[in-house]
C-alpha atoms as a PDB file:
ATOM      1  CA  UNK A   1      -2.899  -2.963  22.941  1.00  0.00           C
ATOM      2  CA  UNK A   2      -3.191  -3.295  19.262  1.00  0.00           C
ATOM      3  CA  UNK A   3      -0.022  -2.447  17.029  1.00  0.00           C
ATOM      4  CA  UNK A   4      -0.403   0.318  14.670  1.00  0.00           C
ATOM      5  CA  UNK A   5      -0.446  -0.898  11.164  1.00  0.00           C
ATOM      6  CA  UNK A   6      -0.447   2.166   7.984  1.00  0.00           C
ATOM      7  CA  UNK A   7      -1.590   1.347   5.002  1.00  0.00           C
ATOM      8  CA  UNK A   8       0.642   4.380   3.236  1.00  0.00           C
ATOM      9  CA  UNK A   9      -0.523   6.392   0.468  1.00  0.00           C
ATOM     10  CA  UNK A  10       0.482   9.842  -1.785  1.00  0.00           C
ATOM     11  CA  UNK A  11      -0.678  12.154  -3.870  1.00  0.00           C
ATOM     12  CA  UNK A  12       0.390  15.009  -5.476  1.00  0.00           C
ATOM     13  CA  UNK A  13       0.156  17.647  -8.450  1.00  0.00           C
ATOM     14  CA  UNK A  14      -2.609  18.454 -10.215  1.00  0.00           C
ATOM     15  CA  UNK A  15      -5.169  16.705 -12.059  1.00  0.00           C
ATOM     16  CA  UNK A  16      -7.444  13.505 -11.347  1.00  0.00           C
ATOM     17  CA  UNK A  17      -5.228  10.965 -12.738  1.00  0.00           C
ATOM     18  CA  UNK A  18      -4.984   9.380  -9.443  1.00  0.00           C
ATOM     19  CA  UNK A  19      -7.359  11.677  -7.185  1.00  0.00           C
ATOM     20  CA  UNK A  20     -10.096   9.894  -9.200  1.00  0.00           C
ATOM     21  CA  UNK A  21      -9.656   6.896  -7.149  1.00  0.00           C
ATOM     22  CA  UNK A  22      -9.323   7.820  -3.387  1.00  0.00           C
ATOM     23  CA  UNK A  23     -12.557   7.038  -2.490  1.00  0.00           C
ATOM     24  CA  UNK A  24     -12.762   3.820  -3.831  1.00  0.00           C
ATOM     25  CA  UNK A  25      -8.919   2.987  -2.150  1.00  0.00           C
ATOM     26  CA  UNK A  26     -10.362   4.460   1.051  1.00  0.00           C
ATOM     27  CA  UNK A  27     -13.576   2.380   1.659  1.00  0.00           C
ATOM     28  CA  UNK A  28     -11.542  -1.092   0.194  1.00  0.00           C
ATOM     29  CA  UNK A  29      -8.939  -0.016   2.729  1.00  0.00           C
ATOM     30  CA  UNK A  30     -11.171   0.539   5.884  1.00  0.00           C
ATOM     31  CA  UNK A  31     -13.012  -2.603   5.330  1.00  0.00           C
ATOM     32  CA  UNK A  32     -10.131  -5.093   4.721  1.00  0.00           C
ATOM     33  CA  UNK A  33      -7.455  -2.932   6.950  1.00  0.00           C
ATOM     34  CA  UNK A  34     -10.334  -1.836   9.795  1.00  0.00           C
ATOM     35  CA  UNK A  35      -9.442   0.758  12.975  1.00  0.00           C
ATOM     36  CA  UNK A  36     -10.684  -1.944  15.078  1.00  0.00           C
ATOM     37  CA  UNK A  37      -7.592  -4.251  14.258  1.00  0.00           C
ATOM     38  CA  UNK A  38      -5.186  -1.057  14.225  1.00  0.00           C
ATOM     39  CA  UNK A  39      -5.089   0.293  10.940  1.00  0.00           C
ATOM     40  CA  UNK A  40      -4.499   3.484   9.754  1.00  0.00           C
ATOM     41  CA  UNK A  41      -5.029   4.528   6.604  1.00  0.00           C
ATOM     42  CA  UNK A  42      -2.859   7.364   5.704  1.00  0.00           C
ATOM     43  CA  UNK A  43      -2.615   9.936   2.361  1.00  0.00           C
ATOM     44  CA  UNK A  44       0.304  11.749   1.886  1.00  0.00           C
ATOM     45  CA  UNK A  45      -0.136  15.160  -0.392  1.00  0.00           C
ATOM     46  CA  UNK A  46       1.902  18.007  -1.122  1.00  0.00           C
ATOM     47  CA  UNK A  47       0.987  21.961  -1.534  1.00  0.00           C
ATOM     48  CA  UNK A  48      -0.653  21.661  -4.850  1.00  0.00           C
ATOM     49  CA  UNK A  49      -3.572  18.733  -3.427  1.00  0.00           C
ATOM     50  CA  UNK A  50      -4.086  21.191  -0.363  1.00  0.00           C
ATOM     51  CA  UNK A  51      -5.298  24.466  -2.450  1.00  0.00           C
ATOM     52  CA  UNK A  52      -6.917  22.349  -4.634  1.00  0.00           C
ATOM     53  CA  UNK A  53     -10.834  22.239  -3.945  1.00  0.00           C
ATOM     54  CA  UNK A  54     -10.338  18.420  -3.285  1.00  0.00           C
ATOM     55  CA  UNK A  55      -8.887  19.331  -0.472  1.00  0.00           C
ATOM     56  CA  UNK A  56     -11.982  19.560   1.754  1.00  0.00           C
ATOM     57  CA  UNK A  57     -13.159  16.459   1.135  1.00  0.00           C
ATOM     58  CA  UNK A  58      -9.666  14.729   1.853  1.00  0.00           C
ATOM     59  CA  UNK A  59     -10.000  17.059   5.226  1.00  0.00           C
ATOM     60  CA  UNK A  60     -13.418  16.469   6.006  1.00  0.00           C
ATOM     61  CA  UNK A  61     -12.009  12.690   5.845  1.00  0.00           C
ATOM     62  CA  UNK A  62      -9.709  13.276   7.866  1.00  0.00           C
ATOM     63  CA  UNK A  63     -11.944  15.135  10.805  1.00  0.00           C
ATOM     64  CA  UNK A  64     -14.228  11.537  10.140  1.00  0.00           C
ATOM     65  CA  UNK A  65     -11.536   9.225  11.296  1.00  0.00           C
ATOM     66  CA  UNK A  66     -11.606   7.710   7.883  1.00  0.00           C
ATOM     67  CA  UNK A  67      -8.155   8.796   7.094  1.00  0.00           C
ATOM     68  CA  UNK A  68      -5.038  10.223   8.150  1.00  0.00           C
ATOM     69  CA  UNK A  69      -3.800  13.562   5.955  1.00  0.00           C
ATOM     70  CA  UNK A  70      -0.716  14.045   6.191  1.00  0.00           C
ATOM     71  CA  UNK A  71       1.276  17.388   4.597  1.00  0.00           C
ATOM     72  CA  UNK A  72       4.546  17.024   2.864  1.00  0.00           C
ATOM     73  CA  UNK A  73       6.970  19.613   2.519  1.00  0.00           C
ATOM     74  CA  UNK A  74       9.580  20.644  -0.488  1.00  0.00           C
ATOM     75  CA  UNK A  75       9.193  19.845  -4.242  1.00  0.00           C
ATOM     76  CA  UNK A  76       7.359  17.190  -4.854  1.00  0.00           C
ATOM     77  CA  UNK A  77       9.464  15.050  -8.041  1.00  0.00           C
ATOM     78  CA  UNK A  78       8.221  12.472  -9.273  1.00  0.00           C
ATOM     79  CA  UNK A  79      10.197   9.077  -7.518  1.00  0.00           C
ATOM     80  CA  UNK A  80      11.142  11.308  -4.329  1.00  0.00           C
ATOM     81  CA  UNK A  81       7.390  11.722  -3.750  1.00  0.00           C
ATOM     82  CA  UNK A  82       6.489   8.306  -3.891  1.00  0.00           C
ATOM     83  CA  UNK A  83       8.484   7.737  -1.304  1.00  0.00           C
ATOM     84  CA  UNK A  84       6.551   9.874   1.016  1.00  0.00           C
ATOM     85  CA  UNK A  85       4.552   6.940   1.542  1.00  0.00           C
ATOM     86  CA  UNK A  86       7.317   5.383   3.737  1.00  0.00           C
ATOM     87  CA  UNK A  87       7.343   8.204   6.154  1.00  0.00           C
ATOM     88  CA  UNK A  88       4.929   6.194   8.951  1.00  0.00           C
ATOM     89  CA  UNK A  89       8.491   3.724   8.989  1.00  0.00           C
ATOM     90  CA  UNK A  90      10.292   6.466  10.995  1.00  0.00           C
ATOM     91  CA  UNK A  91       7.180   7.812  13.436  1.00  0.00           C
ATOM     92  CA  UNK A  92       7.575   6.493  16.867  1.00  0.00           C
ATOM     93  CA  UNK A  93       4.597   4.086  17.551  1.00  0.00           C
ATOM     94  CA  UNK A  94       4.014   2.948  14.073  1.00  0.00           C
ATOM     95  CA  UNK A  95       5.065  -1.224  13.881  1.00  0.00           C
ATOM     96  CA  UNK A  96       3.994  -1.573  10.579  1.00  0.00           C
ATOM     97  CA  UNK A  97       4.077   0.183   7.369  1.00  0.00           C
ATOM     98  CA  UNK A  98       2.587  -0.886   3.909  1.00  0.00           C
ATOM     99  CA  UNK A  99       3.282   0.965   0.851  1.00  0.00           C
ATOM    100  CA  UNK A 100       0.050   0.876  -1.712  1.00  0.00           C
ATOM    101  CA  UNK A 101      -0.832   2.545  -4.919  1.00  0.00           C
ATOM    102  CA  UNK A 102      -3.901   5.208  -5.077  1.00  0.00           C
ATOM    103  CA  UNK A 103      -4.689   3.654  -8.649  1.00  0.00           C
ATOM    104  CA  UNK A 104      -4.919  -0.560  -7.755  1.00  0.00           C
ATOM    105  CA  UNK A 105      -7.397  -1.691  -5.713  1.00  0.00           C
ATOM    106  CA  UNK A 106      -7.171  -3.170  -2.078  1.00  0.00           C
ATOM    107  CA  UNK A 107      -8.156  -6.563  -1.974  1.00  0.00           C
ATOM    108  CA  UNK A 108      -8.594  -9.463   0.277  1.00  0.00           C
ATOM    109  CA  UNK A 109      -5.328 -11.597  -0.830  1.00  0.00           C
ATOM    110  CA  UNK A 110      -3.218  -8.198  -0.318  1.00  0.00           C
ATOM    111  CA  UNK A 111      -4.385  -8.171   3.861  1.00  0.00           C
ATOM    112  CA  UNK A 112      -3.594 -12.262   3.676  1.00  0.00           C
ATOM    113  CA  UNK A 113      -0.148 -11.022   2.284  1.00  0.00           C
ATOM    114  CA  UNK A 114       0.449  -8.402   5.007  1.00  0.00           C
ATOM    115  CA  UNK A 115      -0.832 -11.018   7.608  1.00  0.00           C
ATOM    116  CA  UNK A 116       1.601 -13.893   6.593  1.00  0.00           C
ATOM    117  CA  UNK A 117       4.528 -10.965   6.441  1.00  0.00           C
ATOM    118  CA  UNK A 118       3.895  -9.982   9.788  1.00  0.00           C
ATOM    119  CA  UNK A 119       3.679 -13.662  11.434  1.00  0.00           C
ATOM    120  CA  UNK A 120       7.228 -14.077   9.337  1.00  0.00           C
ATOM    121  CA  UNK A 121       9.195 -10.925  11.776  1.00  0.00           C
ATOM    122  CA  UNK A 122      11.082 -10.121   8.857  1.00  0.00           C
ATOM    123  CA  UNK A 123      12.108  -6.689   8.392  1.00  0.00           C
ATOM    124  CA  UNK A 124      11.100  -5.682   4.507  1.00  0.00           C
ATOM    125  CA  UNK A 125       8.065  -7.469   2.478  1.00  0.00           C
ATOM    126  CA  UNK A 126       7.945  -7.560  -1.272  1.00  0.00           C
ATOM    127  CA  UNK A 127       4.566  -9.131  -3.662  1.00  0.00           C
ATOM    128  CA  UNK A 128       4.973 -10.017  -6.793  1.00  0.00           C
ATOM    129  CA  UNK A 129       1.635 -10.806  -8.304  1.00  0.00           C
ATOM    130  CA  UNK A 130       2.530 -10.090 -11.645  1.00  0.00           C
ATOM    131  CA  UNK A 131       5.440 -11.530 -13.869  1.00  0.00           C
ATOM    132  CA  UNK A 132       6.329  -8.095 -14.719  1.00  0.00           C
ATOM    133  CA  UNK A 133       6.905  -7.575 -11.155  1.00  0.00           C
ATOM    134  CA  UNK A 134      10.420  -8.290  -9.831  1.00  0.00           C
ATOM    135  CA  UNK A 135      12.448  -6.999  -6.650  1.00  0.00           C
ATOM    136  CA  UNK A 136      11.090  -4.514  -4.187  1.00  0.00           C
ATOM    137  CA  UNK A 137       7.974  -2.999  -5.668  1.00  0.00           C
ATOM    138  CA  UNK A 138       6.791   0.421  -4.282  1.00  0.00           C
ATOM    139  CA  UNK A 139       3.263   0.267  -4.167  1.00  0.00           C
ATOM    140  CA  UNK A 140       3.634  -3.802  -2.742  1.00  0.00           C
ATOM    141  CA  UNK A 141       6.236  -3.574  -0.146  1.00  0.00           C
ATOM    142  CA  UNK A 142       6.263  -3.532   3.851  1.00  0.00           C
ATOM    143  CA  UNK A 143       8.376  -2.746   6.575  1.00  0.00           C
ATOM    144  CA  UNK A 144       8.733  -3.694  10.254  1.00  0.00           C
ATOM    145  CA  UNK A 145       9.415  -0.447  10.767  1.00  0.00           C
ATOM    146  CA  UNK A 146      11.427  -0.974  14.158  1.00  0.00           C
ATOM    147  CA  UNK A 147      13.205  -3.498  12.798  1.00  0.00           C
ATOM    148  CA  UNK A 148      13.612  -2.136   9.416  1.00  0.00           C
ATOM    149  CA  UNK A 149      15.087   0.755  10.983  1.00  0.00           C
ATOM    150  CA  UNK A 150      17.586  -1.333  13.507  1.00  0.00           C
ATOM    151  CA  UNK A 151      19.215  -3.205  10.690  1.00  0.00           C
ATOM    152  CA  UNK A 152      19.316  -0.343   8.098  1.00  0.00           C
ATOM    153  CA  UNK A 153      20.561   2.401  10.235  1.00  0.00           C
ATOM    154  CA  UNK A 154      18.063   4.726   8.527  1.00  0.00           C
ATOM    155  CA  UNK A 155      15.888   6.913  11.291  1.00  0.00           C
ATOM    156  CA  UNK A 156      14.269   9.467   9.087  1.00  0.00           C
ATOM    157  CA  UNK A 157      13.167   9.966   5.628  1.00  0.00           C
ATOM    158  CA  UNK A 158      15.850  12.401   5.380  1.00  0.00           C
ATOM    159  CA  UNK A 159      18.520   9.824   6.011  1.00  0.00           C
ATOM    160  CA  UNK A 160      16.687   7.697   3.100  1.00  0.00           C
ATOM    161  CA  UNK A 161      17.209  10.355   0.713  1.00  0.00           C
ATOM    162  CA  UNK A 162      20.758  10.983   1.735  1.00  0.00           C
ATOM    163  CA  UNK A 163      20.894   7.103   1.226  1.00  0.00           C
ATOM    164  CA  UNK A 164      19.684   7.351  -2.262  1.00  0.00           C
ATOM    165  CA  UNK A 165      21.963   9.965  -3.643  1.00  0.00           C
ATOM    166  CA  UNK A 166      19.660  10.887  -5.931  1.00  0.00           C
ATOM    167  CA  UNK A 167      19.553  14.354  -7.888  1.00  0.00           C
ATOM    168  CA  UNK A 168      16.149  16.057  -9.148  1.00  0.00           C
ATOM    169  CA  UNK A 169      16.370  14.864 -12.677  1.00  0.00           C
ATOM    170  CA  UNK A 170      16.771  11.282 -11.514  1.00  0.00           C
ATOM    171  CA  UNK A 171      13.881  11.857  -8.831  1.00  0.00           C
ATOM    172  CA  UNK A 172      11.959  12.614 -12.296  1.00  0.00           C
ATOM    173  CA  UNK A 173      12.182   9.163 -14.202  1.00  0.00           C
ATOM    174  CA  UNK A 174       9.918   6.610 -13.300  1.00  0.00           C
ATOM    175  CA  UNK A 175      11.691   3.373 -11.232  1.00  0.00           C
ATOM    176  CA  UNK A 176      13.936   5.837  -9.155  1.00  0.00           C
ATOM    177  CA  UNK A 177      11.977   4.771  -5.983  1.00  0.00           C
ATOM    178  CA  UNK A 178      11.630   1.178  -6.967  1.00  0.00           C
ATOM    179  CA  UNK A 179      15.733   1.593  -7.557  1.00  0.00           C
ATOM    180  CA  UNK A 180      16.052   3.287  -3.935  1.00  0.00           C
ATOM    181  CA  UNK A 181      14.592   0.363  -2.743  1.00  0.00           C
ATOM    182  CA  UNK A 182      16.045  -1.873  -4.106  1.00  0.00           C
ATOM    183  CA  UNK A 183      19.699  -0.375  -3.065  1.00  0.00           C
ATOM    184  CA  UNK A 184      18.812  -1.440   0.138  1.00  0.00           C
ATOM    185  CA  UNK A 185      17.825  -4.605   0.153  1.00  0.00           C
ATOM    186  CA  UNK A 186      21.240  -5.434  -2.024  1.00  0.00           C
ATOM    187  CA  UNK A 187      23.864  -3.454  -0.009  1.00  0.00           C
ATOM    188  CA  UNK A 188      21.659  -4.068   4.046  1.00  0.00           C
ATOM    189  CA  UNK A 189      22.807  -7.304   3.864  1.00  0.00           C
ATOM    190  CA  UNK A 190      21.827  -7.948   7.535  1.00  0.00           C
ATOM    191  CA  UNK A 191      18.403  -7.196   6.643  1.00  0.00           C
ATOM    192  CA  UNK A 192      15.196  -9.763   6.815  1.00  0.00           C
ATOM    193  CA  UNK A 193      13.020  -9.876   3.397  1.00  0.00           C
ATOM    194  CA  UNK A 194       9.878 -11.859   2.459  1.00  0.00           C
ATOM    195  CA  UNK A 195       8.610 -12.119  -0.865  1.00  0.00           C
ATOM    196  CA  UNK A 196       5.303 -13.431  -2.173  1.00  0.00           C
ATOM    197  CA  UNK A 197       6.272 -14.693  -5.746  1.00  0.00           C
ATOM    198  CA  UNK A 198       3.918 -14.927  -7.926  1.00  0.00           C
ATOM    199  CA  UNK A 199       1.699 -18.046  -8.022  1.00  0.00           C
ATOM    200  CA  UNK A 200      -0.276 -17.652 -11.304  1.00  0.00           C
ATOM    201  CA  UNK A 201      -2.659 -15.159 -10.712  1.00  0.00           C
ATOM    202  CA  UNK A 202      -3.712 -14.045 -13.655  1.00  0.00           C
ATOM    203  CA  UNK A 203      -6.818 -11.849 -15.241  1.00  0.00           C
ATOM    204  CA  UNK A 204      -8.557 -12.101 -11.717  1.00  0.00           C
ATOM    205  CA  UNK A 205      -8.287 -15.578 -11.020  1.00  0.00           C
ATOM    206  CA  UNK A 206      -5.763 -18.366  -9.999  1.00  0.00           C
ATOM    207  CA  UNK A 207      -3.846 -20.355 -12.952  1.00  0.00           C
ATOM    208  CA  UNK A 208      -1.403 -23.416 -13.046  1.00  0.00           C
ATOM    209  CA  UNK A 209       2.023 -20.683 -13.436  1.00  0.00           C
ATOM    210  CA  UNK A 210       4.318 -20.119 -10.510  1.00  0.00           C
ATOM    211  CA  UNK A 211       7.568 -18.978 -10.571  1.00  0.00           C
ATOM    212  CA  UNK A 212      10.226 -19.313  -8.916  1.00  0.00           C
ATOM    213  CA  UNK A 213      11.777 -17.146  -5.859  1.00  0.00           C
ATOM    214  CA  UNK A 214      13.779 -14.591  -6.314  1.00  0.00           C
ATOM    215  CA  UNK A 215      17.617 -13.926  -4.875  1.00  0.00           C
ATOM    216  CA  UNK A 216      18.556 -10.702  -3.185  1.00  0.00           C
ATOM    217  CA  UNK A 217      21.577  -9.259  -1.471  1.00  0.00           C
ATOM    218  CA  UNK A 218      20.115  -9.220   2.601  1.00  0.00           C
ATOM    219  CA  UNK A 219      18.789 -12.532   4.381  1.00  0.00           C
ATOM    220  CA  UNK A 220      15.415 -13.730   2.343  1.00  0.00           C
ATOM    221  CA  UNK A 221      12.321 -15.669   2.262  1.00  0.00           C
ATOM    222  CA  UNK A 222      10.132 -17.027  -0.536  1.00  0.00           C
ATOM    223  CA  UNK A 223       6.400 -17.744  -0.220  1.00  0.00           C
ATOM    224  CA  UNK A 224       3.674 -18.097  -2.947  1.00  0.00           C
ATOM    225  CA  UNK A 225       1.685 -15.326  -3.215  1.00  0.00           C
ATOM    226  CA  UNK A 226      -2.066 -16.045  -1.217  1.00  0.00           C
ATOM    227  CA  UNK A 227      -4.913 -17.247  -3.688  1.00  0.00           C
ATOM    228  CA  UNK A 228      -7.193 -17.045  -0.859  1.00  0.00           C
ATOM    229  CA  UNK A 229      -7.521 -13.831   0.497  1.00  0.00           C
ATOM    230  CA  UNK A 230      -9.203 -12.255   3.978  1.00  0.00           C
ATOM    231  CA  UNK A 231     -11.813 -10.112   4.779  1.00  0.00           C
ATOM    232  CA  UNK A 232     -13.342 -10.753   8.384  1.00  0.00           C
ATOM    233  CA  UNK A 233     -16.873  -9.828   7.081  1.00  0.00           C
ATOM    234  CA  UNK A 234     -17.696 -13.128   5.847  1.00  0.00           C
ATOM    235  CA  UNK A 235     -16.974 -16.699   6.207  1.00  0.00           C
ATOM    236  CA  UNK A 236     -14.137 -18.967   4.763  1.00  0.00           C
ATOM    237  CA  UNK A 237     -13.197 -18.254   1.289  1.00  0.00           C
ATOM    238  CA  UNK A 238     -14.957 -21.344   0.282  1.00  0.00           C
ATOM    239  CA  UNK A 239     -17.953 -20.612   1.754  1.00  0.00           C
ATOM    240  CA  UNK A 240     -19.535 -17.791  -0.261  1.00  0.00           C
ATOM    241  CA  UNK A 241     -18.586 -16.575  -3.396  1.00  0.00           C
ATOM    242  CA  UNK A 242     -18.260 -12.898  -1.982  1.00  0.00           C
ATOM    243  CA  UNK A 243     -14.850 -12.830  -1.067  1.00  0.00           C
ATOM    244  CA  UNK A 244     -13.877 -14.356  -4.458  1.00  0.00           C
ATOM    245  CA  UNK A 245     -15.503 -11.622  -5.901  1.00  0.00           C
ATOM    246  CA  UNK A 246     -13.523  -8.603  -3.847  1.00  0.00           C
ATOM    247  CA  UNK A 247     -10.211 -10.467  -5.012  1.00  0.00           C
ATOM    248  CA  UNK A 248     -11.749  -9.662  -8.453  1.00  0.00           C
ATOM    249  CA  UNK A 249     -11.935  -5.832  -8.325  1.00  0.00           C
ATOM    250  CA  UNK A 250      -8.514  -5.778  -9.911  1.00  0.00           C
ATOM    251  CA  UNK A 251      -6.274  -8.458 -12.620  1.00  0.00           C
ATOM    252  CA  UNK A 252      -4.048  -9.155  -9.709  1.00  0.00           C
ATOM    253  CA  UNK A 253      -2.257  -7.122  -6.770  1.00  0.00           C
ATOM    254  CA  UNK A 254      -0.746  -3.904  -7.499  1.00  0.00           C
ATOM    255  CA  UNK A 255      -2.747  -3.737 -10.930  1.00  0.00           C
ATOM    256  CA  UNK A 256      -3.253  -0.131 -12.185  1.00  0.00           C
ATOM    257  CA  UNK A 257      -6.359   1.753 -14.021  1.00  0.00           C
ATOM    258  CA  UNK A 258      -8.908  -0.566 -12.897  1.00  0.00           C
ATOM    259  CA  UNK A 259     -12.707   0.401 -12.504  1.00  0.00           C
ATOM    260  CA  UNK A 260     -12.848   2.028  -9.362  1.00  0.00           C
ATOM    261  CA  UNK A 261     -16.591   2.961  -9.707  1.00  0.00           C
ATOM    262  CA  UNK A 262     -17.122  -0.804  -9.358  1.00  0.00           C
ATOM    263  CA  UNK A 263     -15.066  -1.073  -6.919  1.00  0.00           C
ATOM    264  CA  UNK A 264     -16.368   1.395  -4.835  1.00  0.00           C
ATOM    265  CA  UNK A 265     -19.914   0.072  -5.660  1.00  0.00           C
ATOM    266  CA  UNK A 266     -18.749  -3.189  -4.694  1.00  0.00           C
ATOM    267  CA  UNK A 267     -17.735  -2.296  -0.800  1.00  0.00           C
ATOM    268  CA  UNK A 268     -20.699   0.645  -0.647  1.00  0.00           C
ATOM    269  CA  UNK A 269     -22.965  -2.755  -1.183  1.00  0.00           C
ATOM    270  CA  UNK A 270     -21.435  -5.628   0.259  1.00  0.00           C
ATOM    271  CA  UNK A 271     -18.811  -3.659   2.936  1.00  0.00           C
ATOM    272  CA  UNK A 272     -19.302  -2.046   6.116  1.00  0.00           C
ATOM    273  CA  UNK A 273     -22.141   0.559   5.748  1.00  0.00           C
ATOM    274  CA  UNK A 274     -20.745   2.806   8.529  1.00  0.00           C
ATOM    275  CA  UNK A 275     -17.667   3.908   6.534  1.00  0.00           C
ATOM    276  CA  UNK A 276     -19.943   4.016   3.144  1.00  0.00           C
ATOM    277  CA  UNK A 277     -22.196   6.651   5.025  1.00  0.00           C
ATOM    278  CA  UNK A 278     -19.157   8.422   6.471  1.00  0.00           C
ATOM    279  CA  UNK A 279     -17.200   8.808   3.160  1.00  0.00           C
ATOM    280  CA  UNK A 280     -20.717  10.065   1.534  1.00  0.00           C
ATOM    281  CA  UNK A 281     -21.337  12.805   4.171  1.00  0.00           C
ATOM    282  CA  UNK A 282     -17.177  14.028   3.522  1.00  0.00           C
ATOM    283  CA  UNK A 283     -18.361  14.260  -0.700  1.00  0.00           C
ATOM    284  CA  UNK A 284     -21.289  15.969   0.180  1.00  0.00           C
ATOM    285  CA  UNK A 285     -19.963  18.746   2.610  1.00  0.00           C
ATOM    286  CA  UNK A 286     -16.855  18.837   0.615  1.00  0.00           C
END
């Protein structure tokens, strides 16, 4: 039996600052994270997405199998809601979690990432593909969820926010959740961390820069970020220039505002035409 895998998403509020992009995060998701190998791909949205005339094409995805919708109570501020996208770590079943951005583009060196994270049994993944990027990022971190859960004593969402100690007006300010985070991995110190540094990605392709690892406060790992990414459709990453060119959609892992009409064009050509059609036929009736 297959372990179940989430690739963890949110949105909320209005407007299409980041709605703009689920279908494009969807189809990269479903072809580099397929069902097959026990992925889920799951959308977390609050009150405001579900009246919202959107909302029957996120449903109709979800009816398709393409996605799992998942509705969030309470207020949704700012940082707090981000974190919505580690509730899969506390549902019984789930092994592993992986917290992505709606607005950066899945890409084959993000599933060789995940791969090499879960071969490693630690308990909390970090990538740093960026030299902007430092500690645990939220949209480029994992969990082990039982595991995460064993060594943190946290069991429920609700026990991360007490954790946090948070109020609303610091749930407002950008970083809170990246903060949150990063409060655990300093004061868990029996927890298990791997972190992909970065390894000189840069404007889409590979460079001479690395960097070097990073310290925490729990047990950690350092690894160069993957310049060769995987996508089971094709062949070796030398042997075509296709998966090259998927590791392209975006400047590096984690990058935000790229051109998700190419990227979506991209998979809808080259990707698995099942999910293209299915995703289609949710826009349409939608």
């Amino acid at each position: 039996m297959k372990k179940k895998k989430v690739i963890s998403a949110a949105l909320f509020g209005d407007g299409d600052k980041y709605a703009q992009y689920v279908s494009a995060f969807v189809l990269g998701a479903l072809n580099l994270f397929p069902p097959q190998d026990g992925w889920v791909v799951r959308l977390h949205v609050d009150d405001v997405v579900r009246r919202s005339p959107r909302h029957r094409v996120l449903d109709g995805m979800d009816r398709a199998g393409l996605i799992q919708l998942k509705y969030m109570l309470g207020e949704p501020l700012l940082t707090r809601a981000m974190l919505w996208r580690l509730a899969p770590v506390f549902d019984e079943g789930v092994e592993y979690v992986f917290s992505r951005d709606l607005d950066a583009p899945p890409m084959p060196r993000d599933r060789a990432a995940c791969e090499q994270f879960i071969v490693s049994k630690c308990a909390l993944h970090t990538v740093h593909d960026n030299l902007a990027h430092s500690g645990v990022m939220g949209g480029l971190c994992g969990f082990w969820a039982p595991e995460f859960r064993r060594l943190t004593g946290i069991d429920s969402l609700t026990e991360l926010y007490k954790f946090a100690d948070r109020s609303d007006e610091q749930w407002r300010e950008h970083g809170t959740d990246q903060h949150v985070l990063n409060r655990i991995s300093a004061t868990k110190i029996n927890l298990t961390l791997l972190e992909h540094r970065f390894n000189g990605w840069t404007e889409g392709r590979p460079t001479d820069y690395r960097r070097e690892a990073s310290t925490y406060g729990c047990q950690d790992w350092s690894c160069p970020t993957p310049d060769a990414g995987q996508w089971d459709k094709v062949g070796s990453y030398d042997c075509g220039s296709l998966r090259l060119r998927a590791d392209q959609l975006g400047n590096h892992l984690g990058c935000a505002g790229y051109d998700h009409l190419a990227a979506r064009h991209f998979w809808e050509t080259h990707g698995n035409e099942e999910y293209a059609r299915a995703l289609r036929a949710c826009e349409v009736e939608g």
